[in-house]
Protein backbone atom coordinates (compact mmCIF):
# COMPACT_ATOMS: atom_id res chain seq x y z
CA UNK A 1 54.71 -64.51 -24.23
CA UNK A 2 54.24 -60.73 -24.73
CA UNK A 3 54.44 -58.42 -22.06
CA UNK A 4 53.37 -54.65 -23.45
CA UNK A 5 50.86 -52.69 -21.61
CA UNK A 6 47.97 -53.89 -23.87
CA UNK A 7 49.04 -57.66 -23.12
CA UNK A 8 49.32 -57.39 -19.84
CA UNK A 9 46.28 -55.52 -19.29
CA UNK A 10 44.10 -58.17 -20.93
CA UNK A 11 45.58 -60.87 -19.14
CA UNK A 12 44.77 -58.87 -15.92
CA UNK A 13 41.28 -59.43 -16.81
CA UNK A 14 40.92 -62.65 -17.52
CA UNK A 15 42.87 -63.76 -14.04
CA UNK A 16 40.10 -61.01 -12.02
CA UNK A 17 37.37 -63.46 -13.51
CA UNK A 18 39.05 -66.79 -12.31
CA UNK A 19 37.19 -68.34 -10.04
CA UNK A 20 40.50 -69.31 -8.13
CA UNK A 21 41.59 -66.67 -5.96
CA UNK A 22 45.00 -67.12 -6.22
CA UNK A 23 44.67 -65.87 -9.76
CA UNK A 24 44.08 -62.29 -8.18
CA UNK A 25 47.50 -62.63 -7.13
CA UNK A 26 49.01 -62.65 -10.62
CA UNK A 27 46.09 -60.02 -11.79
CA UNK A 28 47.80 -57.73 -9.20
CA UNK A 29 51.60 -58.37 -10.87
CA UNK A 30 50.06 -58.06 -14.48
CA UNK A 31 48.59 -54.74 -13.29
CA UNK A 32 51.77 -53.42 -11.77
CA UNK A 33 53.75 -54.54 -14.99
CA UNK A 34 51.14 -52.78 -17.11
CA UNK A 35 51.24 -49.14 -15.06
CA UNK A 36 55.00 -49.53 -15.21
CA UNK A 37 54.82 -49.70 -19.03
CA UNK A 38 52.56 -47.12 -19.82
CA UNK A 39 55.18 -44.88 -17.92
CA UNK A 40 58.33 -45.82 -18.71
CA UNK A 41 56.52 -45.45 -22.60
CA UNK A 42 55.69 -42.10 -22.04
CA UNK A 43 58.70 -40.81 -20.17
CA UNK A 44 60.70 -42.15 -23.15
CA UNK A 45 58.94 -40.23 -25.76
CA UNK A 46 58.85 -37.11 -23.93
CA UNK A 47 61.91 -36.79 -22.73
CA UNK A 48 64.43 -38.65 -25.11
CA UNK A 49 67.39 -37.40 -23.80
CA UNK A 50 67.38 -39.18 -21.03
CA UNK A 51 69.91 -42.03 -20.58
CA UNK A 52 68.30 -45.26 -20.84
CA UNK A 53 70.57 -46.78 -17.72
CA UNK A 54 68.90 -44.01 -15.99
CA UNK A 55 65.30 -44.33 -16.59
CA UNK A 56 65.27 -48.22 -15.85
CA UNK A 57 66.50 -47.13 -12.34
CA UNK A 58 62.98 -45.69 -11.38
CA UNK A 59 59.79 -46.69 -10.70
CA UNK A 60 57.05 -45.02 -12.25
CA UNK A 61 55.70 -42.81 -9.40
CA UNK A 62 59.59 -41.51 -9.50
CA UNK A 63 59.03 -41.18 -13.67
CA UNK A 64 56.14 -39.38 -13.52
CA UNK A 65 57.55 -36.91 -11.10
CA UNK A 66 60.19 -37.13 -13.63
CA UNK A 67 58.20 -35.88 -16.14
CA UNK A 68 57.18 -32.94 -14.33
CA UNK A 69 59.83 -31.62 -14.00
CA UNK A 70 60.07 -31.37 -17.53
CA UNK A 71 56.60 -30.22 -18.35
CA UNK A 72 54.07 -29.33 -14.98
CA UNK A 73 50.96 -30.50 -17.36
CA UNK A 74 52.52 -33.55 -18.21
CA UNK A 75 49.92 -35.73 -16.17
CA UNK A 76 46.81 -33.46 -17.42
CA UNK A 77 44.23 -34.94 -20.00
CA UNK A 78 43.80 -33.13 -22.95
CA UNK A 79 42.28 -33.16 -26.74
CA UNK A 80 44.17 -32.25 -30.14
CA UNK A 81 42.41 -30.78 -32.93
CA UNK A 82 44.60 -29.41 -36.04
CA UNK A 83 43.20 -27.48 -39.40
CA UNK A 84 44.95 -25.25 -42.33
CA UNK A 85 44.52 -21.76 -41.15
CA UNK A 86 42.36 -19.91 -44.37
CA UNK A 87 44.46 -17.03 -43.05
CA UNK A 88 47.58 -16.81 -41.64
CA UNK A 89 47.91 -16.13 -37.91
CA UNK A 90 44.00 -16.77 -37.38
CA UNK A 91 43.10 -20.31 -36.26
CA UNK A 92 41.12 -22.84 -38.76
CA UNK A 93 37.10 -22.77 -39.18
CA UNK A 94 38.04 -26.70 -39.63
CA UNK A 95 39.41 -28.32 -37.05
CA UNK A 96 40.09 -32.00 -36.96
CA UNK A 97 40.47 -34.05 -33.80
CA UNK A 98 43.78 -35.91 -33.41
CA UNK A 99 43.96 -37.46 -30.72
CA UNK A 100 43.26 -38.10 -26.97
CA UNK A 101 45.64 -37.53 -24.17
CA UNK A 102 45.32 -39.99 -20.91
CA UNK A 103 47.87 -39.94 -18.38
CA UNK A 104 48.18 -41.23 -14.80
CA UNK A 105 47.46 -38.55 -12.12
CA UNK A 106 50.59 -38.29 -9.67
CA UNK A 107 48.58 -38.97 -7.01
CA UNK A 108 46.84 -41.96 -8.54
CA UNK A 109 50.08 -43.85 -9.51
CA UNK A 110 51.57 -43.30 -6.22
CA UNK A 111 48.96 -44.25 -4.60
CA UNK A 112 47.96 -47.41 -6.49
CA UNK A 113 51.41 -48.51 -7.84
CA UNK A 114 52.32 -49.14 -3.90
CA UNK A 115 49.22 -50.83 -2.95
CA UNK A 116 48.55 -53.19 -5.99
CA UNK A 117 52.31 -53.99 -4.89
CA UNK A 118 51.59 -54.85 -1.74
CA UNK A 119 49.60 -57.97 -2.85
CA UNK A 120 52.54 -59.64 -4.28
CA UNK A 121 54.37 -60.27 -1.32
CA UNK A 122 53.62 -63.05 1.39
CA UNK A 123 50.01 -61.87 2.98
CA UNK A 124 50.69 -60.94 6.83
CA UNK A 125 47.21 -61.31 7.65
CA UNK A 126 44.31 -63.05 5.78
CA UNK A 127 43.03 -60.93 2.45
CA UNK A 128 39.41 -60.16 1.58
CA UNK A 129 38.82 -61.80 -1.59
CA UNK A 130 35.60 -59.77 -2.28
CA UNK A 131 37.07 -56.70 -1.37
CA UNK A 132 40.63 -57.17 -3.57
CA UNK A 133 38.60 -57.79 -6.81
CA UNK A 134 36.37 -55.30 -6.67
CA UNK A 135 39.82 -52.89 -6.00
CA UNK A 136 41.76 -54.70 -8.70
CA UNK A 137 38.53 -54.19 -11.40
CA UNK A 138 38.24 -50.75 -10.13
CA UNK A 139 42.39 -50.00 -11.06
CA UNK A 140 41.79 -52.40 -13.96
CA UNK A 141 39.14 -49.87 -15.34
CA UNK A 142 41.50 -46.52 -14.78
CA UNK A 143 44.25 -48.47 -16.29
CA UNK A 144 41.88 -49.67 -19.32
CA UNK A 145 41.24 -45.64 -19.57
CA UNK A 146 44.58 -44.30 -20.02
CA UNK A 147 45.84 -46.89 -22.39
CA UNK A 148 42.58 -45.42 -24.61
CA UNK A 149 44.50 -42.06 -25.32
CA UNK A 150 46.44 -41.95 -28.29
CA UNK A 151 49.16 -39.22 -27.34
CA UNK A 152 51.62 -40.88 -25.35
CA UNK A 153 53.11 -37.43 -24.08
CA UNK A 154 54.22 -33.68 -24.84
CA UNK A 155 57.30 -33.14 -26.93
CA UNK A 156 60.03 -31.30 -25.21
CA UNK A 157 62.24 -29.00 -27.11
CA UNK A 158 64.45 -28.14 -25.20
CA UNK A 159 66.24 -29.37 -21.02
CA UNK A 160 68.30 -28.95 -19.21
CA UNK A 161 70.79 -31.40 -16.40
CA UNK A 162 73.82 -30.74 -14.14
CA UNK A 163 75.55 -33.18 -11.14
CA UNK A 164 73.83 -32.52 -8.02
CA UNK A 165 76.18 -31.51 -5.90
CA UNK A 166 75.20 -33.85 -2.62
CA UNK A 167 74.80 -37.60 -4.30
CA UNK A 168 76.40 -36.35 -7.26
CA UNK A 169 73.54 -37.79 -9.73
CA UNK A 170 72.13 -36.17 -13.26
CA UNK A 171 69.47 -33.64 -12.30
CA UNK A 172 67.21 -33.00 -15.29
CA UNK A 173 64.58 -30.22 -16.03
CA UNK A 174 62.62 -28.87 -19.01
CA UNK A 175 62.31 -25.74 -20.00
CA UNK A 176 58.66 -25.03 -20.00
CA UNK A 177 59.07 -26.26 -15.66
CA UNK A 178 61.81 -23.27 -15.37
CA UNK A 179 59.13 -20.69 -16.75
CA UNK A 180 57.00 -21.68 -14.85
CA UNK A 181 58.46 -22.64 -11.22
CA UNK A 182 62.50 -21.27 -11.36
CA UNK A 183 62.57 -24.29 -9.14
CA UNK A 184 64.41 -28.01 -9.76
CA UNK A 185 64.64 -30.78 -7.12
CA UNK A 186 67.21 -33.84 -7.22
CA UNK A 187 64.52 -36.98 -8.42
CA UNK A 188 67.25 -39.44 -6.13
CA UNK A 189 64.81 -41.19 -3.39
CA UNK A 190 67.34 -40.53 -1.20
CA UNK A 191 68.70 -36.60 -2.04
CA UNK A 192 66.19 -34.64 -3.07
CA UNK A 193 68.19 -31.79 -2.65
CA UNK A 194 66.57 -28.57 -4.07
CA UNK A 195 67.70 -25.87 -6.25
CA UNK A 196 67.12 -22.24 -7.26
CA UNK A 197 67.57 -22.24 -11.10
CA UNK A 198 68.79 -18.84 -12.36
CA UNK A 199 68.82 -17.44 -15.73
CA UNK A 200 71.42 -14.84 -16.24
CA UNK A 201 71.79 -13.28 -20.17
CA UNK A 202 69.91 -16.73 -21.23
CA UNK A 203 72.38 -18.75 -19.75
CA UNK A 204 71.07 -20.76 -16.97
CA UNK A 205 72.95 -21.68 -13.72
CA UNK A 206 71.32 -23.55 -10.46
CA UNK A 207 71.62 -22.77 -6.80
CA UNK A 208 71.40 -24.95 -3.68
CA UNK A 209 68.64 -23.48 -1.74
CA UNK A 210 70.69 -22.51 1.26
CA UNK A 211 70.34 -20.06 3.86
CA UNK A 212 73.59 -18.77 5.68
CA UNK A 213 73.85 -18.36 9.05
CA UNK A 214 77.17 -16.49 11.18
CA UNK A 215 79.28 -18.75 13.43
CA UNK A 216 78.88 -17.05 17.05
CA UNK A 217 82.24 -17.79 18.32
CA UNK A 218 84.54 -17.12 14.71
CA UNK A 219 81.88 -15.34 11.73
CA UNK A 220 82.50 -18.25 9.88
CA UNK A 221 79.41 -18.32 7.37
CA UNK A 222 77.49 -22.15 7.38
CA UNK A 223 75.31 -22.50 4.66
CA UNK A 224 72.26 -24.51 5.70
CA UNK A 225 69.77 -26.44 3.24
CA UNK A 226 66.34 -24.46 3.45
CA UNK A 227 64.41 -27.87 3.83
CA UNK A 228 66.62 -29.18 6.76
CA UNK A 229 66.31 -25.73 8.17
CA UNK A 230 63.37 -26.11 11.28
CA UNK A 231 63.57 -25.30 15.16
CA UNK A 232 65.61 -27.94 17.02
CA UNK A 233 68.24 -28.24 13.92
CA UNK A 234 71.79 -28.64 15.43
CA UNK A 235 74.98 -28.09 12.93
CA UNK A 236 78.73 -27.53 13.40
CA UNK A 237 80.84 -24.62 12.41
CA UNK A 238 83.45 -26.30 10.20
CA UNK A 239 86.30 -23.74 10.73
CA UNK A 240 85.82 -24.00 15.11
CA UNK A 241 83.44 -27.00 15.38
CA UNK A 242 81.58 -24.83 17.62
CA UNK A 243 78.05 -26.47 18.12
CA UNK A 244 74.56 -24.53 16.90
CA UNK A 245 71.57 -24.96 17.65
CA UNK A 246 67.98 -23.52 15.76
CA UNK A 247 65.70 -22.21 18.40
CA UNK A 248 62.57 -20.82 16.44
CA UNK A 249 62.31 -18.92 13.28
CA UNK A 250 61.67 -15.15 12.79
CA UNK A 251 60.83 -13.46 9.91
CA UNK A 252 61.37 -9.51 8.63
CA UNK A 253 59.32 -7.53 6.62
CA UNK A 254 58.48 -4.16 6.01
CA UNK A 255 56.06 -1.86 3.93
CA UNK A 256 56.69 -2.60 0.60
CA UNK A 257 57.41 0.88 -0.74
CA UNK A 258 59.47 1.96 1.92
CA UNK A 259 61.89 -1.06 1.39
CA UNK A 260 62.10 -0.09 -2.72
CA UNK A 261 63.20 2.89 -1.55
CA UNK A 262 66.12 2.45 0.87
């Protein structure tokens, strides 16, 4: 038996037109199977570096995040065209199309990789049959779409990874994601710790986003997470174990010439 996107996808079809409904059971898995290959394809070729052992331990809305952080237009469509410039510098009067581009949207995979998932466990209450095809044909189609581009991904030249410093897992970015966002998050389910990333004479260095707060009773300085940080937040001093508590949140500011001068 061959289980690749392509294989799986047509055998998705053929179990949506059983007349048994039972078969939409095992169109659903196929399905799954099929989005999880398309991903894990595409992660691989755009970001190579990757350890293998690491990349089988997500699922693909956690690889396409993945992704992004290595290149923000990594789940946009888009069409190649290439031609030999008559001139140097100027682009070609003959372009050529290459190729097609068709990724999963975030928001589409997370979305339908949970609920097409959700049919292949014991039903709780009694399923629609009319209604589950005509969802399964409709992912079927989308699926059927993306497997039509011929680019599996962008090419990444160069990333970048360092231990996070809470679960103490790889954290990986691209390049091209620093330009743009000079922000990284942990891609652990259960971190996601976030990170300033800081590029000092080309050599870049990441930050827990942190805010510091003064202990009241000995000036001890406790640095807080930014995300955690919300009114009702309660956190001990760890020199005098002297309790705080976050009441509300107040911000400074000033005119914007005046502060540039002091």
């Amino acid at each position: 038996m061959k289980i690749d996107k392509r294989a799986c996808l047509e055998r998705a079809k053929r179990l949506i037109n059983e007349e048994d409904p039972i078969c939409l059971i095992y169109a659903a898995l196929e399905l799954r199977m099929c989005m999880e290959d398309i991903t894990y394809e595409k992660l691989r070729v755009s970001a190579r570096h990757i350890p293998e052992e690491i990349i089988n331990t997500w699922q693909p809305p956690q690889a396409v995040r993945a992704l992004l952080e290595y290149e923000p237009d990594t789940d946009k469509s888009f069409l190649l065209f290439a031609g030999i410039e008559e001139e140097y510098g100027k682009p070609s009067t003959d372009m050529k199309f290459v190729g097609e581009h068709k990724p999963f949207k975030m928001a589409w995979l997370r979305k339908h990789y949970n609920k097409v998932g959700s049919y292949l466990h014991f039903p709780k209450n009694s399923v629609n049959i009319t209604e589950l095809k005509d969802y399964l044909e409709s992912v079927m189609k989308d699926t059927e779409e993306v497997i039509k581009g011929n680019i599996l991904g962008g090419w990444i030249d160069e990333g970048y990874d360092f231990e996070c410093i809470h679960c103490h897992k790889t954290v990986f970015c691209g390049k091209q994601r620093l330009l743009r966002s000079k922000e990284v998050i942990c891609l652990n389910p259960n971190c996601g710790a976030e990170y300033f990333a800081i590029n000092d004479n080309d050599q870049v260095y990441f930050k827990l986003k942190t805010i510091e707060f003064k202990c009241i009773n000995c000036d001890t300085i406790i640095s807080i997470e930014n995300r955690k940080v919300e009114a009702g937040l309660t956190f001990k001093c760890p020199s005098c174990s002297l309790a705080h508590k976050i009441v509300g949140r107040e911000w400074a500011y000033g005119i914007e010439k005046e502060i540039a001068e002091r």
